[in-house]
N, C-alpha and C. Protein backbone atom coordinates (compact mmCIF):
# COMPACT_ATOMS: atom_id res chain seq x y z
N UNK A 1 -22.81 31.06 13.94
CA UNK A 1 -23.03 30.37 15.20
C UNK A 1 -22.28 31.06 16.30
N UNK A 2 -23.16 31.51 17.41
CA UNK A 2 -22.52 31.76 18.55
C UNK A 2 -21.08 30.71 18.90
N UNK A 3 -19.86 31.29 19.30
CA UNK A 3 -18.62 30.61 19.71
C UNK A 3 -17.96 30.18 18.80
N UNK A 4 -17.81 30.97 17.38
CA UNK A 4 -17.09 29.99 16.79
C UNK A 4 -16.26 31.53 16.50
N UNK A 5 -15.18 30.94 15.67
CA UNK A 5 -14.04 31.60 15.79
C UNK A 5 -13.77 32.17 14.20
N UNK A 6 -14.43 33.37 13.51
CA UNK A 6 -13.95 32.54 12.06
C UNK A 6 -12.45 33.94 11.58
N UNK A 7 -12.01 34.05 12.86
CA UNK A 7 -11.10 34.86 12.32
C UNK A 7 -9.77 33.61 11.74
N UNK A 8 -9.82 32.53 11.92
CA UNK A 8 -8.51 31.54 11.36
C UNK A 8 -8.59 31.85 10.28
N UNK A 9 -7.17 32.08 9.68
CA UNK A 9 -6.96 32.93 8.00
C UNK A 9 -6.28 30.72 7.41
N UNK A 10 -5.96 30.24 8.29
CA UNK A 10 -6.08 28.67 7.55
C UNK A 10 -6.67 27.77 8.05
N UNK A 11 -8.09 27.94 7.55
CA UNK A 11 -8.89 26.60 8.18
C UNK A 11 -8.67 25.78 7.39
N UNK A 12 -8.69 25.42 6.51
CA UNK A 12 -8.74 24.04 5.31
C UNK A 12 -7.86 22.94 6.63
N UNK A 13 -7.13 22.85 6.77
CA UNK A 13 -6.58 21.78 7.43
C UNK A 13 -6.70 21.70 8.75
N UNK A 14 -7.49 22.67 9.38
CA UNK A 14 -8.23 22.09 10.43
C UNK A 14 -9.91 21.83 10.37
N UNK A 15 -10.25 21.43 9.21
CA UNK A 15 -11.50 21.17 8.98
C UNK A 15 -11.84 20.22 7.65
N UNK A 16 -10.77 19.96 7.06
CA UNK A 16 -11.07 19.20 5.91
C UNK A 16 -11.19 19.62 4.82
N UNK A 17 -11.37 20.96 4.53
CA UNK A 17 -11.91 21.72 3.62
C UNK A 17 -10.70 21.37 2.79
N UNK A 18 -11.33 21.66 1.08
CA UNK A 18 -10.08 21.47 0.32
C UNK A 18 -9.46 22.71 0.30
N UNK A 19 -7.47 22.53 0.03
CA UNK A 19 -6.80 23.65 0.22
C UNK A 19 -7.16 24.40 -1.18
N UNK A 20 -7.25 26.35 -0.84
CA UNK A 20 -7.16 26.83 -1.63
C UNK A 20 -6.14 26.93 -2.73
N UNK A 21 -5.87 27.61 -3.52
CA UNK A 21 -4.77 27.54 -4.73
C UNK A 21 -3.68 28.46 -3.91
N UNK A 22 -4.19 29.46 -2.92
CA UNK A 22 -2.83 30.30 -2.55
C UNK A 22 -2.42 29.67 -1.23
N UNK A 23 -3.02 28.67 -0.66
CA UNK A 23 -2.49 28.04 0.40
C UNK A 23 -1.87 26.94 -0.15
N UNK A 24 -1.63 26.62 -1.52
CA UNK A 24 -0.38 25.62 -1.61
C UNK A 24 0.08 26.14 -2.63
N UNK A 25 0.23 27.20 -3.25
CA UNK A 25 1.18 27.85 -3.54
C UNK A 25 2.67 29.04 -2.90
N UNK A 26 3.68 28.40 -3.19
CA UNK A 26 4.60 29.30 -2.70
C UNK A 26 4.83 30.54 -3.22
N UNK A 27 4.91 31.88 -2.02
CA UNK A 27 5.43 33.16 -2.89
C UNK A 27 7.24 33.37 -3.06
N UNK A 28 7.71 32.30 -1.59
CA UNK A 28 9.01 32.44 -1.17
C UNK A 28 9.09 30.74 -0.79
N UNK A 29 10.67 30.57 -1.05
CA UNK A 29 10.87 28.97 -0.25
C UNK A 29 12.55 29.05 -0.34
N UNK A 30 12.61 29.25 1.15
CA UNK A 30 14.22 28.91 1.69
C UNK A 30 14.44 27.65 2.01
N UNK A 31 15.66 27.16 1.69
CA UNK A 31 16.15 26.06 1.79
C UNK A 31 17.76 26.48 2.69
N UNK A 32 17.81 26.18 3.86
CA UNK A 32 19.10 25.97 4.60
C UNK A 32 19.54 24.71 4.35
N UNK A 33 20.77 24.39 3.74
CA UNK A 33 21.49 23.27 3.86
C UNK A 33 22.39 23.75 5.35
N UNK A 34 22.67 24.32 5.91
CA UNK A 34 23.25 24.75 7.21
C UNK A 34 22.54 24.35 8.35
N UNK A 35 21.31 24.95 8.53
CA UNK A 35 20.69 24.68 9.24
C UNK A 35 19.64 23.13 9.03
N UNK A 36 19.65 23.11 7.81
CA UNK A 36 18.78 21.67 7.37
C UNK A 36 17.40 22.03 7.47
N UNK A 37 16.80 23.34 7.26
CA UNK A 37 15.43 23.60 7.15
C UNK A 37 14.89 23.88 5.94
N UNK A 38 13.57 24.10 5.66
CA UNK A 38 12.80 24.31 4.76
C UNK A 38 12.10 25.56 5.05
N UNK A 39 11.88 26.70 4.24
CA UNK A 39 10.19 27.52 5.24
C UNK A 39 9.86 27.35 3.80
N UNK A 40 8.57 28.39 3.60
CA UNK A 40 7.95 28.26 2.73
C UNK A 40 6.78 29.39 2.88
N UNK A 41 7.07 30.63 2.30
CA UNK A 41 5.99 31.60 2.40
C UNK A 41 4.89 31.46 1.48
N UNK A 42 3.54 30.80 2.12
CA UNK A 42 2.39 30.82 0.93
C UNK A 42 2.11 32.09 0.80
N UNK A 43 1.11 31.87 -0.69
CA UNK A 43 0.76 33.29 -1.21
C UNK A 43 -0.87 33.52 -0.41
N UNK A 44 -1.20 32.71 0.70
CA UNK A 44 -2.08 33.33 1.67
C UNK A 44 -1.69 34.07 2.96
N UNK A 45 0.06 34.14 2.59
CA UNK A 45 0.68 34.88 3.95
C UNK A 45 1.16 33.99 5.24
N UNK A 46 0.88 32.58 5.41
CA UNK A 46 1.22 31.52 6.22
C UNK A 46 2.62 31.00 5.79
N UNK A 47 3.06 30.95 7.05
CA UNK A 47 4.37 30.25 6.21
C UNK A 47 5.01 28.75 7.06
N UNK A 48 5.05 28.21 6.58
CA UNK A 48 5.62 26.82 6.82
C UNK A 48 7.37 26.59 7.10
N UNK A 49 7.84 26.16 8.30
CA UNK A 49 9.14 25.86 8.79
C UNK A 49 9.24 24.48 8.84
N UNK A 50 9.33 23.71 7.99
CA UNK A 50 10.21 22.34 8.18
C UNK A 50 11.66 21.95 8.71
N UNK A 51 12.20 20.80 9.40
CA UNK A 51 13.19 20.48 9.87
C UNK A 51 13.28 19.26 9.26
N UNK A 52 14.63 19.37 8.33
CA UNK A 52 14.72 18.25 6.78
C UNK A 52 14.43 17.11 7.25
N UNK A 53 15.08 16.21 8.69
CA UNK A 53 14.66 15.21 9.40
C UNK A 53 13.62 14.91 9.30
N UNK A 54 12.33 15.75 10.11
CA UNK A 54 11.21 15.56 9.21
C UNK A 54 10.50 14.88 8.69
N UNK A 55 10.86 15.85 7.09
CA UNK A 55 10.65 15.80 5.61
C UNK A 55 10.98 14.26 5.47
N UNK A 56 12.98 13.72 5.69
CA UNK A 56 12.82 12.41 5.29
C UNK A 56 12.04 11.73 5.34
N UNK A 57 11.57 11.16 7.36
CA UNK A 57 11.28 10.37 7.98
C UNK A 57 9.55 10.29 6.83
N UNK A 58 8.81 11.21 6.61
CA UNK A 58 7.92 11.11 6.14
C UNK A 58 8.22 11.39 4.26
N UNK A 59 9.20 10.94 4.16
CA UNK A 59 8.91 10.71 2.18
C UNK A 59 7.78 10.11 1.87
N UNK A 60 7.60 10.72 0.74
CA UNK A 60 6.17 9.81 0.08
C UNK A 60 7.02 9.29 -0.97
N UNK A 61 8.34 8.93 -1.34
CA UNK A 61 8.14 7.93 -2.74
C UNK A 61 7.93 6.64 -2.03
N UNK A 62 7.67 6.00 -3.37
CA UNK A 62 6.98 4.33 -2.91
C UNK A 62 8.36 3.51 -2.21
N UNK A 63 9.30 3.34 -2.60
CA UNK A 63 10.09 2.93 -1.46
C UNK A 63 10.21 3.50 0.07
N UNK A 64 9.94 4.69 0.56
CA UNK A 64 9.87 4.93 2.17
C UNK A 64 8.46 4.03 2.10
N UNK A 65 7.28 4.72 1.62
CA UNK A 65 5.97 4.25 2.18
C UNK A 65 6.13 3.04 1.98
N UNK A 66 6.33 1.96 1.02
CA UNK A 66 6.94 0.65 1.24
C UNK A 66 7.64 -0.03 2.80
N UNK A 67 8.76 0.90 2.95
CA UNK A 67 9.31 0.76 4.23
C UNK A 67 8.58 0.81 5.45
N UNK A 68 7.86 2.27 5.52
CA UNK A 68 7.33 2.37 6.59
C UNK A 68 6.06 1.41 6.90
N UNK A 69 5.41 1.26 5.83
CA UNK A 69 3.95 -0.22 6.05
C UNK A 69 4.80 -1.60 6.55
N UNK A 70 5.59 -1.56 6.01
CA UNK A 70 6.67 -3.05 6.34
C UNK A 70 6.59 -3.27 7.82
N UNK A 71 5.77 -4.07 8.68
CA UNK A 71 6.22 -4.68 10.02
C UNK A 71 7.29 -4.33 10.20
N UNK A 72 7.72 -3.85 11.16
CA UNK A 72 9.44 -3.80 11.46
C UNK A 72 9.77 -5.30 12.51
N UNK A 73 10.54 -5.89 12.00
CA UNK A 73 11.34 -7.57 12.52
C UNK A 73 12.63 -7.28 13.30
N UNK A 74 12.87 -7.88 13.79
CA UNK A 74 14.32 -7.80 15.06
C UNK A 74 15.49 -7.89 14.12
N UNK A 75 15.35 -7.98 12.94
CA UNK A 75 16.79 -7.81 12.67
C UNK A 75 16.14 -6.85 10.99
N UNK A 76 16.12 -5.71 11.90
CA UNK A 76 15.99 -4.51 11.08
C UNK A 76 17.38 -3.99 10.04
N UNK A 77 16.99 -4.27 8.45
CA UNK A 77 18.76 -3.52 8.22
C UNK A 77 18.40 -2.23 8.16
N UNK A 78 19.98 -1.68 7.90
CA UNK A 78 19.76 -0.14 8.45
C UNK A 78 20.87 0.51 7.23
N UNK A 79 20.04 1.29 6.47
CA UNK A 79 21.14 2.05 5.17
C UNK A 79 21.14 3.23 5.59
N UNK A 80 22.97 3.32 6.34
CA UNK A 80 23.13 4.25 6.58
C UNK A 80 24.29 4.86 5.73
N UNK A 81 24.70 6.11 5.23
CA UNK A 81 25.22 6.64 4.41
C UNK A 81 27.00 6.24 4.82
N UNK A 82 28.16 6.20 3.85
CA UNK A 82 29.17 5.91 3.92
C UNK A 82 29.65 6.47 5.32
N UNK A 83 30.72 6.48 5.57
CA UNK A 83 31.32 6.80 6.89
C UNK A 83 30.27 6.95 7.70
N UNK A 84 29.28 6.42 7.88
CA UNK A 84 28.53 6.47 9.43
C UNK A 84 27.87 7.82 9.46
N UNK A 85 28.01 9.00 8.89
CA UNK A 85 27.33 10.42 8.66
C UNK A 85 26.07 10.25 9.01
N UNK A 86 25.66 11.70 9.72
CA UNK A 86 23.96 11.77 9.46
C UNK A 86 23.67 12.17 8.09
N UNK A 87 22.34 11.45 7.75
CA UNK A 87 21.77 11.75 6.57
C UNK A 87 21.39 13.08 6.14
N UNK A 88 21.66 13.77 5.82
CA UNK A 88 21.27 15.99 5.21
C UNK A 88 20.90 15.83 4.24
N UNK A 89 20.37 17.09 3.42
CA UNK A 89 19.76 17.51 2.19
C UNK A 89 21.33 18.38 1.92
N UNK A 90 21.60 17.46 0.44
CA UNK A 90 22.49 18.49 0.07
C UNK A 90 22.47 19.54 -1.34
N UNK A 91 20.86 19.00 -1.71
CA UNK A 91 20.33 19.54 -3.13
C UNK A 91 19.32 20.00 -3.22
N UNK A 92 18.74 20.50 -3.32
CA UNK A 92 17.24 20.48 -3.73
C UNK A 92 16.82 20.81 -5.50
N UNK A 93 15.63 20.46 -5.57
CA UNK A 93 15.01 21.17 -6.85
C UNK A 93 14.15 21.31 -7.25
N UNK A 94 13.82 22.45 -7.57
CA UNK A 94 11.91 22.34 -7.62
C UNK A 94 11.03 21.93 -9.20
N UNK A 95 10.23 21.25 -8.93
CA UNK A 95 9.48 20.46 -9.80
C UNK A 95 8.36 20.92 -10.34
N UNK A 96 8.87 21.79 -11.63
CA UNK A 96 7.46 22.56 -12.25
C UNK A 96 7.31 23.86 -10.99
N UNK A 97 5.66 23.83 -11.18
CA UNK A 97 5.20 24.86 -10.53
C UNK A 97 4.45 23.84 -8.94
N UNK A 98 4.45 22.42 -8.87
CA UNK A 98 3.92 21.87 -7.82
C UNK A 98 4.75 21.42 -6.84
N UNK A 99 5.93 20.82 -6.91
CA UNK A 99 6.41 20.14 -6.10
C UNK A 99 8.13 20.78 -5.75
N UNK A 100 8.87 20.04 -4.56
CA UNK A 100 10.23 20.12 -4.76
C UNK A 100 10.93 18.91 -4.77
N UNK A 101 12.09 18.56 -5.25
CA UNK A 101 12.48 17.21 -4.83
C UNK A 101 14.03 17.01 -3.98
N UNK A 102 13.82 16.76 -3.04
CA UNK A 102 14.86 16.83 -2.16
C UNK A 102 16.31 15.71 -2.14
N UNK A 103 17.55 16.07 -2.38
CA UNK A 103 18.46 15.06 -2.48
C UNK A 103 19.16 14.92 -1.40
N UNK A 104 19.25 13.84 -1.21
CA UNK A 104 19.74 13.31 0.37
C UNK A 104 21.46 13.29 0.25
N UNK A 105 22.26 13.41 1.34
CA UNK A 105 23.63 12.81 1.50
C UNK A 105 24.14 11.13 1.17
N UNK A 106 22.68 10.22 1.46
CA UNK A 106 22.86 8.82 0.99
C UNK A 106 22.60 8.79 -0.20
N UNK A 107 22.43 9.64 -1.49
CA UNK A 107 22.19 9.23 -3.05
C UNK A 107 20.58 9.04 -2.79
N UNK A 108 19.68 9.24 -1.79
CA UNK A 108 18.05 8.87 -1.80
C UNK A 108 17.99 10.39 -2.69
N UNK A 109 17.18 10.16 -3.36
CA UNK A 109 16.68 11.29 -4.47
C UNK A 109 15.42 11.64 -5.00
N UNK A 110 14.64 10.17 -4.80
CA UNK A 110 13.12 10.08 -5.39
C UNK A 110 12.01 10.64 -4.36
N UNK A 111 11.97 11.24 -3.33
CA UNK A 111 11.18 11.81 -2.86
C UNK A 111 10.53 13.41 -3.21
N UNK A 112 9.47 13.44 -4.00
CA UNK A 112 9.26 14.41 -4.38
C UNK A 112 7.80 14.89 -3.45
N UNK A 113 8.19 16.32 -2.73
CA UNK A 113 7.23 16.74 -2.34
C UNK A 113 6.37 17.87 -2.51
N UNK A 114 5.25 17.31 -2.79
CA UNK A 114 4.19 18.54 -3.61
C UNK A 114 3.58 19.79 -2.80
N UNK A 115 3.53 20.07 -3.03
CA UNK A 115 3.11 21.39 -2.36
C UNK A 115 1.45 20.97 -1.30
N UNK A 116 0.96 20.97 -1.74
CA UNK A 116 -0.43 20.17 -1.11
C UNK A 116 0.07 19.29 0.13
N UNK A 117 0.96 18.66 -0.09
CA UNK A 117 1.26 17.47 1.16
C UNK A 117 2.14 18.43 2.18
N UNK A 118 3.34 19.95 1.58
CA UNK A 118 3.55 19.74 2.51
C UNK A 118 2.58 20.89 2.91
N UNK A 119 1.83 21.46 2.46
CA UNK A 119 0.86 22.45 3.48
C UNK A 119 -0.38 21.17 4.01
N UNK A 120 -0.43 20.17 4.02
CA UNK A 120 -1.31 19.36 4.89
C UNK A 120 -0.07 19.12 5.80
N UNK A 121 1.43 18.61 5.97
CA UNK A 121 2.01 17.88 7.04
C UNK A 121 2.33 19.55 8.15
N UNK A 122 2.25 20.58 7.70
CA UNK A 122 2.27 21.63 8.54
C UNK A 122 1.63 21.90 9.53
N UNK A 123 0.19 21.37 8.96
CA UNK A 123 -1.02 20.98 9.87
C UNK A 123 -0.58 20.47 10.96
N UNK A 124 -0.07 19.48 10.84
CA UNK A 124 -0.05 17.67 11.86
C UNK A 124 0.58 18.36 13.07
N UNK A 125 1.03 17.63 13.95
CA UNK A 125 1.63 17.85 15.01
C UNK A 125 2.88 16.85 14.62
N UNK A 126 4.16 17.72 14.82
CA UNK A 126 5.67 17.37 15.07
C UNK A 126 6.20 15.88 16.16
């Protein structure tokens, strides 16, 4: 079709298409506990920069998504880590060949993120 563009080397997530096997596979994946980032070199050459903040705010274990569907009420509690600290990644670990699972400064631990979700949240807008 006249006007279309097909030089994009990652359409799947701007079109729906399902992701290929080398667009959610990693060739490389840095983890800054310093900086608190993530990248992630796929093996289609794209690479993904997360900011761990983020990553939390959007966990997929069933307690965040629990949380986040929850109406929020005026007397919101708030678990925040001992001495008042911001919350960081002070662990990581990767899960098989699909996922990583990220350990928080508050003991949160069960958020495991698969490779697929995070080359779809790369997509999204920040």
């Amino acid at each position: 079709m006249a006007g279309e563009n097909n030089a994009n080397p990652d359409p799947a997530p701007l079109t729906g298409a399902p992701l290929t096997a080398a667009q959610v596979t990693p060739a490389d994946i840095k983890l800054s506990l310093t900086a608190q980032t993530l990248a992630i070199d796929w093996q289609d050459g794209h690479r993904s920069e997360f900011e761990l903040g983020r990553l939390r705010r959007v966990c997929p274990c069933a307690t965040c998504r629990k949380e986040r569907d929850t109406p929020p009420t005026s007397l919101r509690i708030l678990n925040l880590p001992a001495g008042g600290g911001k919350i960081e990644v002070i662990d990581a670990e990767l899960m098989g060949h699909y996922a990583i699972n990220l350990k928080w400064s508050d003991g949160h631990n069960s958020g495991i993120y698969d490779y697929k979700f995070l080359r779809a949240l790369d997509a999204e807008p920040t």
